[in-house]
Protein backbone atom coordinates (compact mmCIF):
# COMPACT_ATOMS: atom_id res chain seq x y z
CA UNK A 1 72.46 156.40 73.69
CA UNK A 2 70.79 153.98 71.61
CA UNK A 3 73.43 155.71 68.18
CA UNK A 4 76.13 154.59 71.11
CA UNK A 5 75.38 150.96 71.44
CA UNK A 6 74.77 150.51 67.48
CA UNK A 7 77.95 152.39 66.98
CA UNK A 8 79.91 149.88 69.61
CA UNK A 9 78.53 146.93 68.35
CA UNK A 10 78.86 147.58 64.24
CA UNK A 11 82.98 148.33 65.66
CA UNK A 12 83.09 145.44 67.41
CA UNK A 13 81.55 143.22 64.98
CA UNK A 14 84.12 145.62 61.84
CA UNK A 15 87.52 144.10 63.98
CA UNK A 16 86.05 140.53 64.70
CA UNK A 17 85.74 140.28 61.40
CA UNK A 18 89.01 142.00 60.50
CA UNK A 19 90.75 139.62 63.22
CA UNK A 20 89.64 136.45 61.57
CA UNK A 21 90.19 137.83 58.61
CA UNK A 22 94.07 138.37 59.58
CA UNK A 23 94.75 134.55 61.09
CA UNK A 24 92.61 132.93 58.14
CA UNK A 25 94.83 134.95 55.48
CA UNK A 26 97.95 134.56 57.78
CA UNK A 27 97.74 131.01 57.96
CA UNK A 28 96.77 130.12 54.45
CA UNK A 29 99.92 132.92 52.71
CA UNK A 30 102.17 130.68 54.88
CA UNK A 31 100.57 127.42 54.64
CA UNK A 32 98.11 124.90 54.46
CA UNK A 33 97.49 124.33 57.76
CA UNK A 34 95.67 120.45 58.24
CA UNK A 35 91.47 121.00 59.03
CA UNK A 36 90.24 121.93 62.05
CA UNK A 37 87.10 123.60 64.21
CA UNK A 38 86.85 127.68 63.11
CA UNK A 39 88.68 129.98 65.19
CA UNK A 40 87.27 133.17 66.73
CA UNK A 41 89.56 136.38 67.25
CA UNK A 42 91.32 136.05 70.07
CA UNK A 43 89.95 133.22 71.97
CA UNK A 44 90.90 130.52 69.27
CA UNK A 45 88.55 127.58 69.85
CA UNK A 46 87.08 128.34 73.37
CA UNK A 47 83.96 126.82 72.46
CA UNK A 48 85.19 123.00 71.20
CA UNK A 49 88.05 123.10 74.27
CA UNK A 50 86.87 122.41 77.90
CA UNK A 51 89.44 124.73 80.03
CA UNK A 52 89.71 121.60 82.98
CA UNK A 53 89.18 118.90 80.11
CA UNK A 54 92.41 119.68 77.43
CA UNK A 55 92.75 116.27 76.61
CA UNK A 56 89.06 114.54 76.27
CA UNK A 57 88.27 117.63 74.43
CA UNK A 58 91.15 117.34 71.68
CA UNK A 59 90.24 113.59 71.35
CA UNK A 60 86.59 114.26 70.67
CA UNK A 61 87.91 116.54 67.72
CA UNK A 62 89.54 113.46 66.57
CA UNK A 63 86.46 111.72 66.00
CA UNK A 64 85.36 114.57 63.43
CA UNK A 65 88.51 115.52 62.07
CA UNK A 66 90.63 112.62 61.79
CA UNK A 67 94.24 111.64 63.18
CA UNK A 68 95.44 115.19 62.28
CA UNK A 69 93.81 118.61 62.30
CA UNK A 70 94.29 121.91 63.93
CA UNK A 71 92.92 123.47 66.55
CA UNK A 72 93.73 127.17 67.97
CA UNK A 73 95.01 128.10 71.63
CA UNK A 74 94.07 131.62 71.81
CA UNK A 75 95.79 133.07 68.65
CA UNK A 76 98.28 130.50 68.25
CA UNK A 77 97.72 127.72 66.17
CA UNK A 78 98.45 123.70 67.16
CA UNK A 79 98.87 120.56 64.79
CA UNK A 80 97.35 117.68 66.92
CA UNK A 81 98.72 113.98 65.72
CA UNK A 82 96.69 111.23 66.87
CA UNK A 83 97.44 107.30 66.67
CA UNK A 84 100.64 105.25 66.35
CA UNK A 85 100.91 105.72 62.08
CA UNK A 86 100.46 110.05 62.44
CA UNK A 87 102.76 110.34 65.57
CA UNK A 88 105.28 107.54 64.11
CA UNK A 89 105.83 109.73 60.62
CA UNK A 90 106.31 112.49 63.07
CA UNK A 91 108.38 112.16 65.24
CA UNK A 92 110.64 109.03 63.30
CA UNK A 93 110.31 109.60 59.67
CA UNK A 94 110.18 113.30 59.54
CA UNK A 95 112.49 113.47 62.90
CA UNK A 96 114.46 116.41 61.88
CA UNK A 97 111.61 118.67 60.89
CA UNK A 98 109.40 118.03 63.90
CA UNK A 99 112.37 117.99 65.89
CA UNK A 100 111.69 121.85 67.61
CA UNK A 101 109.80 122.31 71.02
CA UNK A 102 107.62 125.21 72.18
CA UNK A 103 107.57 125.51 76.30
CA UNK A 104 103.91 124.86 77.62
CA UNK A 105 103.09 129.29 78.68
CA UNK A 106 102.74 127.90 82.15
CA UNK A 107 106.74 127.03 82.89
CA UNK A 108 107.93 129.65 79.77
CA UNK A 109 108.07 132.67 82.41
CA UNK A 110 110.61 130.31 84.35
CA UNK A 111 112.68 128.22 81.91
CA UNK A 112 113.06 130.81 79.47
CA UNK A 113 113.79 128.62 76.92
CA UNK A 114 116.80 127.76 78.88
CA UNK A 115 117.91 123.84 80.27
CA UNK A 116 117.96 120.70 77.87
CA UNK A 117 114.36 120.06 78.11
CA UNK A 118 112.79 123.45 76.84
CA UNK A 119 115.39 124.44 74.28
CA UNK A 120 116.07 123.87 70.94
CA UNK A 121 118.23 124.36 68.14
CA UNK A 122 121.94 124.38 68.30
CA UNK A 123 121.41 125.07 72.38
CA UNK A 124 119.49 122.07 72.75
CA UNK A 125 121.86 119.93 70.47
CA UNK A 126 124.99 121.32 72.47
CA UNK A 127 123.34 120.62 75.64
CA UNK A 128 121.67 117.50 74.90
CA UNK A 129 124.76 115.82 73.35
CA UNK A 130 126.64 116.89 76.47
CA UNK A 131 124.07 115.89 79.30
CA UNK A 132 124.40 112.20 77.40
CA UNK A 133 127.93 112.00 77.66
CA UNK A 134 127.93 112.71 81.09
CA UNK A 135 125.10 110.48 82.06
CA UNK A 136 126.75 107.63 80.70
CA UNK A 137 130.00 108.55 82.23
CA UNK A 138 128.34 108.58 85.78
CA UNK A 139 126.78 104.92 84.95
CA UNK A 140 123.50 105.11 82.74
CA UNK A 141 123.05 102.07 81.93
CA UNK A 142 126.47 100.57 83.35
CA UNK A 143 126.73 98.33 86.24
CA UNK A 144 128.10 101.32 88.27
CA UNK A 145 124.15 102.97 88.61
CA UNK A 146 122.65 99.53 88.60
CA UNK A 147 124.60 99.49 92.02
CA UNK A 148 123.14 102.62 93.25
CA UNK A 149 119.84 101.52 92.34
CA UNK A 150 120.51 98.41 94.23
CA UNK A 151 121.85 99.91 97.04
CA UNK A 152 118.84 102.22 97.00
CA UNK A 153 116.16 99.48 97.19
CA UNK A 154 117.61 98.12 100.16
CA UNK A 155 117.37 101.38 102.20
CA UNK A 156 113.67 101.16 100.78
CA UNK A 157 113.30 97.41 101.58
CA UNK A 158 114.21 99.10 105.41
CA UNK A 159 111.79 101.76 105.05
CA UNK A 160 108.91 99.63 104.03
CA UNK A 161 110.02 97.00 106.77
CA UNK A 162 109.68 99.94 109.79
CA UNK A 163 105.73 100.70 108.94
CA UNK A 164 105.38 97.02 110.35
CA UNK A 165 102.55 96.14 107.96
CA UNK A 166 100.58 98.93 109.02
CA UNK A 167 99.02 101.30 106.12
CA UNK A 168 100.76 104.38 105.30
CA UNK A 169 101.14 106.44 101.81
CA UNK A 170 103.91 105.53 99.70
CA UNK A 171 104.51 108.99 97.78
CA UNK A 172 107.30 110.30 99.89
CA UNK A 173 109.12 107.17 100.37
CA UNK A 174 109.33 106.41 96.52
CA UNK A 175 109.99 109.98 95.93
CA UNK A 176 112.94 110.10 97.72
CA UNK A 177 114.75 106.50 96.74
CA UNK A 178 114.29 107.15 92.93
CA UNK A 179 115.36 111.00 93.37
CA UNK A 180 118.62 109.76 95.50
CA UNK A 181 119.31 108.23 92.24
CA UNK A 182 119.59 110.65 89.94
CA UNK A 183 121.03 113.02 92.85
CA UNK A 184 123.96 110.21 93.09
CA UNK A 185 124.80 111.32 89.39
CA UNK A 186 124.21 115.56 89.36
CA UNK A 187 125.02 116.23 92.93
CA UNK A 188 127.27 113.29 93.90
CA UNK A 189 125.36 112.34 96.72
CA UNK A 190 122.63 110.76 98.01
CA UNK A 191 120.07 112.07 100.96
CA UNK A 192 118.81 110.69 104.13
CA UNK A 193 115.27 110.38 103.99
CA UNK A 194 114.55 112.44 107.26
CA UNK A 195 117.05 115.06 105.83
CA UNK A 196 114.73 118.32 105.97
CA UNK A 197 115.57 119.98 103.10
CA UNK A 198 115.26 117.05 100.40
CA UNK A 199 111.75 116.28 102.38
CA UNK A 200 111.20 120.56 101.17
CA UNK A 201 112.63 119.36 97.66
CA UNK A 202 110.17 116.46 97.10
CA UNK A 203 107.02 118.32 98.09
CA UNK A 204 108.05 121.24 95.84
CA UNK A 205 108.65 118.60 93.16
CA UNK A 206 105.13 116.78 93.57
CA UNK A 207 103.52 119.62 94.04
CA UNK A 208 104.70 121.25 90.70
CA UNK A 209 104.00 118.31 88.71
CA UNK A 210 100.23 118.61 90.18
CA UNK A 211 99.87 122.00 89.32
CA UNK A 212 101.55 121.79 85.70
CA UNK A 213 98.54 119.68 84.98
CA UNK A 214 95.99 121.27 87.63
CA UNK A 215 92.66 122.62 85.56
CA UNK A 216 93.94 125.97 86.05
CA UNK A 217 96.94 125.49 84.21
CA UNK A 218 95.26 123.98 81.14
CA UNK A 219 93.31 126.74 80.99
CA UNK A 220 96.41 129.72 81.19
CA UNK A 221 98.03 127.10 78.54
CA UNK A 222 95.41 128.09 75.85
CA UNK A 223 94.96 131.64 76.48
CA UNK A 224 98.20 133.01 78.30
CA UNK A 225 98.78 135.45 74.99
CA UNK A 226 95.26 137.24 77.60
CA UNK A 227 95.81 136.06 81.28
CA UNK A 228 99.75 136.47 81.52
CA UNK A 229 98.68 140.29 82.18
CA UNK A 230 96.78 138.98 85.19
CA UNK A 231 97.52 137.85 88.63
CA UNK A 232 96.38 134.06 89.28
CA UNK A 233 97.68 130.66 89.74
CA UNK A 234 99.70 130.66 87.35
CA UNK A 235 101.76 132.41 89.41
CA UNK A 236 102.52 129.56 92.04
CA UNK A 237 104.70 127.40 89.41
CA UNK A 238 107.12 129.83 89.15
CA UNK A 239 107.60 130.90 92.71
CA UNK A 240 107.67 126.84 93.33
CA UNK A 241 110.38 126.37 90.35
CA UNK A 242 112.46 129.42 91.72
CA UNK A 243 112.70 127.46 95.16
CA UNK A 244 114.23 124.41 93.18
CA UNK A 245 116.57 126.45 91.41
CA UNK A 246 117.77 128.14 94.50
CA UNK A 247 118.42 124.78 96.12
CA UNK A 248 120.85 123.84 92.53
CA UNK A 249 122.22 127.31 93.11
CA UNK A 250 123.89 126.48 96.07
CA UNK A 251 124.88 122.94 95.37
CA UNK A 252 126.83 124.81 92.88
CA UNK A 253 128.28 127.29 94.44
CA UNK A 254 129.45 124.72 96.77
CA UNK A 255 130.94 122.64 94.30
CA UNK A 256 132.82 125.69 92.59
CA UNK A 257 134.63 125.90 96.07
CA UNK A 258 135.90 122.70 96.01
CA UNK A 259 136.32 122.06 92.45
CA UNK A 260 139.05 119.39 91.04
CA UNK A 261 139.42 119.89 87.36
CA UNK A 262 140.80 116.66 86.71
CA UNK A 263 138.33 114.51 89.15
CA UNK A 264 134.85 115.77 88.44
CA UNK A 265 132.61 114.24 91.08
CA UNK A 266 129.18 114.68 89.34
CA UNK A 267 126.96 116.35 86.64
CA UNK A 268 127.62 119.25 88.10
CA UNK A 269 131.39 119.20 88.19
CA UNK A 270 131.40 118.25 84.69
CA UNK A 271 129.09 121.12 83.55
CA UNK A 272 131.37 123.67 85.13
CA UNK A 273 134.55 122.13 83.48
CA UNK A 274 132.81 122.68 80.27
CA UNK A 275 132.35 125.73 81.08
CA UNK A 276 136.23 126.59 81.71
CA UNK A 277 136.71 125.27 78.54
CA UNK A 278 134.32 127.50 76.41
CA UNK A 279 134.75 130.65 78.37
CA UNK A 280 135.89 132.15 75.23
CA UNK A 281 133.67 130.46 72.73
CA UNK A 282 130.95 133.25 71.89
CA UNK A 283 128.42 130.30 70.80
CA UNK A 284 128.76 128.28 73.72
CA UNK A 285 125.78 127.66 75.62
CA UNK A 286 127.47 126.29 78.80
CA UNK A 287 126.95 129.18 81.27
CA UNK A 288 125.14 129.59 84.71
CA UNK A 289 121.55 130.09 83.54
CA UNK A 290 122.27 126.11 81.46
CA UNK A 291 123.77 124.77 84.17
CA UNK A 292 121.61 125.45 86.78
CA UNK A 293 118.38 124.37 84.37
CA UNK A 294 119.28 121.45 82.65
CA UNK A 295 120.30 120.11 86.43
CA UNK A 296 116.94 120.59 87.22
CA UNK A 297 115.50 119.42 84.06
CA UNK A 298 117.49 116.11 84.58
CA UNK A 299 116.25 115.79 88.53
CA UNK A 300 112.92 116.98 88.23
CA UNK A 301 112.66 114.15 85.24
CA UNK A 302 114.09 111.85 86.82
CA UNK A 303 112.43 111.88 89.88
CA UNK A 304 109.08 112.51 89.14
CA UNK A 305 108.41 110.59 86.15
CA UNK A 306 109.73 106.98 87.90
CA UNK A 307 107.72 107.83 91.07
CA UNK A 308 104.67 107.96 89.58
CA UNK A 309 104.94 105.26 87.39
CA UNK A 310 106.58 103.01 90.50
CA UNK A 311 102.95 104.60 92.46
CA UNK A 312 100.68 103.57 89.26
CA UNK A 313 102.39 100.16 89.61
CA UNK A 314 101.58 99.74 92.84
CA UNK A 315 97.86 100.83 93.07
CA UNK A 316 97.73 98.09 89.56
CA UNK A 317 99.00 95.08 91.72
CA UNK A 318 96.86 95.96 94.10
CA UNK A 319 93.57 95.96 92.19
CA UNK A 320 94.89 92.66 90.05
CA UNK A 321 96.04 90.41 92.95
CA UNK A 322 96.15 87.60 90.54
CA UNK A 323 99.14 89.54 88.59
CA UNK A 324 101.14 90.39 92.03
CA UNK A 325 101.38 86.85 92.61
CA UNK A 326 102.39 85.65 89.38
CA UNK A 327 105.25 88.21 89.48
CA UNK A 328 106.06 86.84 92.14
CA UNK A 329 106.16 83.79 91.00
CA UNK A 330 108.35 84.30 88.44
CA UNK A 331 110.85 85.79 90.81
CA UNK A 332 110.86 83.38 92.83
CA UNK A 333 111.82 80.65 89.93
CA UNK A 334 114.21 82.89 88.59
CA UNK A 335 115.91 84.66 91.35
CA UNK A 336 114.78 83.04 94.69
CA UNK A 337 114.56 84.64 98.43
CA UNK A 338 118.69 85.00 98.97
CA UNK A 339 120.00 87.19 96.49
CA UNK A 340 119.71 90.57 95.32
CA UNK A 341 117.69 91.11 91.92
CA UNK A 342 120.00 91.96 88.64
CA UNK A 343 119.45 93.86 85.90
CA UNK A 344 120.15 90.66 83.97
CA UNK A 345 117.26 88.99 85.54
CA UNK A 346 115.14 91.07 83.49
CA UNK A 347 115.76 88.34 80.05
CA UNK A 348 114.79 85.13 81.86
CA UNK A 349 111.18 87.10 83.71
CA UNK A 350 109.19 87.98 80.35
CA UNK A 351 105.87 88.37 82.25
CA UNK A 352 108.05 90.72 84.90
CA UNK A 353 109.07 92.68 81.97
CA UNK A 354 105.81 92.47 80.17
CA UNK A 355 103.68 94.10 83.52
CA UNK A 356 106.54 97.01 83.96
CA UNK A 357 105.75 97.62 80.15
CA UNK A 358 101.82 97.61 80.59
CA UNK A 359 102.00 99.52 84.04
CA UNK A 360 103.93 102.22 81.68
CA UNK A 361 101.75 101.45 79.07
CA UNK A 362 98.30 101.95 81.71
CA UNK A 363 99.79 105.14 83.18
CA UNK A 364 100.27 106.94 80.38
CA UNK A 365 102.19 109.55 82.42
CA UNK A 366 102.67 112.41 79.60
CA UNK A 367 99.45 111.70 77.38
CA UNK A 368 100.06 115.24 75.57
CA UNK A 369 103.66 114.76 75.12
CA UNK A 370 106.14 117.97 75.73
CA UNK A 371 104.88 120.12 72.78
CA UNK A 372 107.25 119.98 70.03
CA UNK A 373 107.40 122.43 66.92
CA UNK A 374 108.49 122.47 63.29
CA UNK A 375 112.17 123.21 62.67
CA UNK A 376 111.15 124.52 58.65
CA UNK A 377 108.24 124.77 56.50
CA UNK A 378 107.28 120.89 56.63
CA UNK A 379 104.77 118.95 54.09
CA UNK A 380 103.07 116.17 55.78
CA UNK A 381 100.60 114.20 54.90
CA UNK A 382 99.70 116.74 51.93
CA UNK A 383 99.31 120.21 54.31
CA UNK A 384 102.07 122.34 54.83
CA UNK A 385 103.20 123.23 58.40
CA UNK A 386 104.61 126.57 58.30
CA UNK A 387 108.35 127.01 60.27
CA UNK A 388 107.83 127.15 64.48
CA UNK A 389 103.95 126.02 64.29
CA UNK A 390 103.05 124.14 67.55
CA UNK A 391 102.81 120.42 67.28
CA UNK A 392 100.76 118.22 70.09
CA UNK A 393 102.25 114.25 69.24
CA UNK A 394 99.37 112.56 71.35
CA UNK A 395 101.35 110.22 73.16
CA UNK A 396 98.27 108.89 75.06
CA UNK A 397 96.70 108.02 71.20
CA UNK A 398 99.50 105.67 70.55
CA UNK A 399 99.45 104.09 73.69
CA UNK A 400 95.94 103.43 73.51
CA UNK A 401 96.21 102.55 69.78
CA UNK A 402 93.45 99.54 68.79
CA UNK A 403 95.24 98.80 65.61
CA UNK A 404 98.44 98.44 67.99
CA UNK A 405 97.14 96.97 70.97
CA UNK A 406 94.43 94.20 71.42
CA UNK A 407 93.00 95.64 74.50
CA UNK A 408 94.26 99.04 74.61
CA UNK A 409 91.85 100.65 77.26
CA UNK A 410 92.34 97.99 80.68
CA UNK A 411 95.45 96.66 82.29
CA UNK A 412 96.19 93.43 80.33
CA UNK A 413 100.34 92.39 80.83
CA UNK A 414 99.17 90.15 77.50
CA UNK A 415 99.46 93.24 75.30
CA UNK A 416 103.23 92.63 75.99
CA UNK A 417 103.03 88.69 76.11
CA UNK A 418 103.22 86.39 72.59
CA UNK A 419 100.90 82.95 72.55
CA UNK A 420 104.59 81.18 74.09
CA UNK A 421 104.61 83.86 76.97
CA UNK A 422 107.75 85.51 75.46
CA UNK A 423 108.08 89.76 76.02
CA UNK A 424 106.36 90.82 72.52
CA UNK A 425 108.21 93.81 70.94
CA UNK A 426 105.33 96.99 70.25
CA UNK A 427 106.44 99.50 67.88
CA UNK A 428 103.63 101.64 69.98
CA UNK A 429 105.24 101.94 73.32
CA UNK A 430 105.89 105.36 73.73
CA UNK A 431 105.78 105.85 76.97
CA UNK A 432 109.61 107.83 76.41
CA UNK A 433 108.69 109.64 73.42
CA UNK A 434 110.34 109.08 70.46
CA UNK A 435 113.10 110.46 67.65
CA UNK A 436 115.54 113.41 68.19
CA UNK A 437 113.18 114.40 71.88
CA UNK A 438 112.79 111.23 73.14
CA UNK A 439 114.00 110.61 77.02
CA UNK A 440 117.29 111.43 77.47
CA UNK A 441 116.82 109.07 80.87
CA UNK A 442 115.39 105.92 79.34
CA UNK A 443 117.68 103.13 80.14
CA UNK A 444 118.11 104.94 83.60
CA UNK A 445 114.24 104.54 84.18
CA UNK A 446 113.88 101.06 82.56
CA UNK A 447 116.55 100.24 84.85
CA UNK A 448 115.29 101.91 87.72
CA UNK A 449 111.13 100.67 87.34
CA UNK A 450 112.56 96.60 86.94
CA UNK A 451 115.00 96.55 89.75
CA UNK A 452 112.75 98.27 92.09
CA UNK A 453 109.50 96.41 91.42
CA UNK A 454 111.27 92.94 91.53
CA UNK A 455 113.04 93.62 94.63
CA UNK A 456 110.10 95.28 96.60
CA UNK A 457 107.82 92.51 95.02
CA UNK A 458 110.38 89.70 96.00
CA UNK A 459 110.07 90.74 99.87
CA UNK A 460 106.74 92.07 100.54
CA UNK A 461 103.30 91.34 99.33
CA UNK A 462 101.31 95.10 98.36
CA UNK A 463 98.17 95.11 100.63
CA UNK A 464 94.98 97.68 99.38
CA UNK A 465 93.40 99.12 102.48
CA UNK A 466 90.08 98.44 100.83
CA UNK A 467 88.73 95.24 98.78
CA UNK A 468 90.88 95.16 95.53
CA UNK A 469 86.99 95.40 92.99
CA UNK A 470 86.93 98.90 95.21
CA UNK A 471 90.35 100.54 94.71
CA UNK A 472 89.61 103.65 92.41
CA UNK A 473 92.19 104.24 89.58
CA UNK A 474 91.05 107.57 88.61
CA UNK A 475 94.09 109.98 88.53
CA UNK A 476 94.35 113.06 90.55
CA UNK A 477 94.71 115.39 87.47
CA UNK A 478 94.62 114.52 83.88
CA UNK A 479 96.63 117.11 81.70
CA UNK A 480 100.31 117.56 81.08
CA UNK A 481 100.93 114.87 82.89
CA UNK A 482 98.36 111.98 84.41
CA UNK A 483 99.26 112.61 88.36
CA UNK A 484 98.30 108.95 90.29
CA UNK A 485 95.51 108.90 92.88
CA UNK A 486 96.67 109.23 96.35
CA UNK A 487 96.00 106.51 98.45
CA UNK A 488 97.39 104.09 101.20
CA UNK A 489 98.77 100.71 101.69
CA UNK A 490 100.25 98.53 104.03
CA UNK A 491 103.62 96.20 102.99
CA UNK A 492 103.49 93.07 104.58
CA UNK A 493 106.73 90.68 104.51
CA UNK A 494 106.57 87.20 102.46
């Protein structure tokens, strides 16, 4: 028995070795990979990464290894930039070359590599060039959606105005006016807010976004290549994202039925034109499984990510009265009580501008970025990335840059602000990304986060349900994305 165990524990011990053996030879034949923590067979760096705590973890390996290093998930290695100068030479000087993206293992089962977001090569630059187009056909950044938005407000203005100053939670309610803005442009349309089935949409949509960045799911992120042969958790994303697609499905299916070549009405519409017109291109990538994806990419991201930041906002104004009423301050110089806010409002109202930037800024919505990859064998910085390796751009790094920022950890509108009180220009703001991956949405969201705050903030003062030194910014979940605290608040009319 005792010949057993020795036996067992020399063969474990022979193909540990051989393991780490294999990735240490693997990685330095292709490359020269930047430093990092050892990695054991098989569970990569399970020792220096917290499953729940992804992010603190990699930024405590910044302290010993510097702005860049590598750390393993599992088997599979990851380049980890940190700070404004590593992500910048990324992402903007060497754009092309870090221009790939790897899906996070917890939506790969479900996206497939499919949809504008989670693709790459000449499918992403087909689809992505495309989604563009059509975006700025439908309005992006025209008057045309600054309309919607408009019109949008004031159904929220209505909203906020029926809770009669009593407290209530605002998730659903800013849910639903930013989604009926990008659902304007894919579907056509916008919902009623007591229409069941976009109520079923929203929840599906926060709830995903929680559980992308629940502990759970940080934790099947680093060692799916083990637990995707396991029931868990990490089960519920998919079944959630299947609902969603379902729900695009039929939207269109119904617009196939009622198609009009020559008028598209939406996204949509102009998808399955494009399709018509490539049926017999074998290298197109507009088909079913695209169109259906990307739309979801496109709602899902525009939705969620405004939302949130709108919610941030909120909770912000709330602690820092003294902000909320300078805000409103300036709109009241610049725009008054009788008219309806404009998008070119937003160049006379630099502190406006300069708290929408620093609520962005404070939220820090996607502090790991979308992981991106190398599109070839890269040098940077003096290491050589081999082809496809895994890249984590720390968005959250830049944002919080010292060197970039004077007071990078609070809420301080001055980071934005110059001595004159003019908008300051930061080379750091990231909240979008940045090069070839950057936001396909972002003058849609800028658009979106000014007109809303200005025209809620011109009506109604934001009241905390609890003394403003108490209110708790602490996020619900901390990974993929930073998900805002829940809490209440009551709207009370100026």
């Amino acid at each position: 028995m005792e010949l057993t165990s020795t036996v067992s524990l020399f063969l474990v011990a022979y193909l540990s070795c051989l393991a780490l053996l294999f990735l240490w030879r693997k990685s330095s034949a292709r490359g020269r990979l930047p430093p990092g923590p050892t990695p054991l067979p098989l569970i990569g760096n399970f020792l220096q990464i917290k499953a729940s705590e992804t992010l603190p973890s990699l930024l405590k390996l910044r302290e010993k290894y510097g702005p860049v290093f590598t750390i393993y998930f599992g088997n599979r290695p990851i380049v980890v930039l940190c700070g404004y100068e590593a992500v910048k030479e990324a992402l903007i000087d060497k754009a092309e070359e870090f221009s790939g993206r790897k899906t996070m293992p917890t939506v790969q089962r479900f996206f497939q590599d499919y949809g504008v977001v989670f693709s790459e090569g000449d499918r992403w630059k087909q689809l992505r060039r495309f989604s563009l187009t059509i975006l700025r056909n439908f309005g992006m950044g025209k008057k045309s959606i600054e309309e919607r938005i408009q019109e949008e407000a004031q159904v929220l203005l209505e909203e906020f105005q029926k809770t009669q100053g009593k407290p209530f939670s605002p998730v659903f309610l800013l849910s639903c006016c930013v989604s009926n803005v990008i659902c304007s442009i894919v579907f056509g349309n916008r919902f009623d807010y007591k229409d069941k089935e976009f109520l079923a949409l929203m929840k599906m949509m926060n709830d995903s976004f929680r559980q992308i960045s629940d502990s759970w799911s940080q934790f099947y992120d680093m060692y799916a290549n083990i637990l995707k042969y396991f029931p868990g958790p990490h089960t519920k994303i998919y079944d959630i994202l299947e609902d969603m697609r379902l729900f695009i499905a039929r939207r269109v299916k119904k617009n196939k039925e009622t198609l009009d070549p020559n008028f598209p009405r939406d996204f949509i519409d102009s998808f399955l034109i494009q399709m018509e017109k490539e049926k017999d291109n074998p290298d197109s990538e507009f088909n079913q499984k695209n169109l259906e994806l990307t739309t979801l990419n496109l709602f899902f991201a525009g939705t969620e990510t405004v939302s949130s930041t709108l919610r941030y906002g909120f909770l912000l104004l709330m602690k820092y009265p003294e902000v909320q009423a300078k805000m409103q301050e300036e709109i009241d110089h610049v725009i008054g009580q009788n008219r309806i806010p404009n998008i070119e409002d937003r160049s006379q109202m630099p502190y406006v501008d300069a708290v929408i930037h620093e609520v962005q800024r404070f939220s820090d919505l996607i502090p790991m970025n979308v992981p991106h990859s190398v599109t070839r064998d890269t040098e940077f910085r003096g290491y050589l990335i081999p082809k496809g390796t895994e890249i984590y751009p720390l968005l959250t790094t830049v944002l919080h840059d010292g060197t970039k920022f004077k007071s990078p950890e609070g809420f301080h509108p001055e980071n934005f602000l110059d001595e004159k009180g003019r908008l300051k220009r930061n080379d750091a703001f990231f909240p979008f990304s940045a090069g070839k991956r950057i936001c396909l949405g972002e003058a849609l969201a800028r658009m979106e986060l000014f007109l809303f705050f200005t025209t809620i903030l011109q009506r109604f003062q934001l009241k905390p349900v609890v003394e403003p030194k108490d209110i708790n910014l602490t996020p619900q979940e901390f990974g993929f994305a930073t998900i805002p605290p829940l809490y209440e608040l009551s709207v009370v009319p100026r």
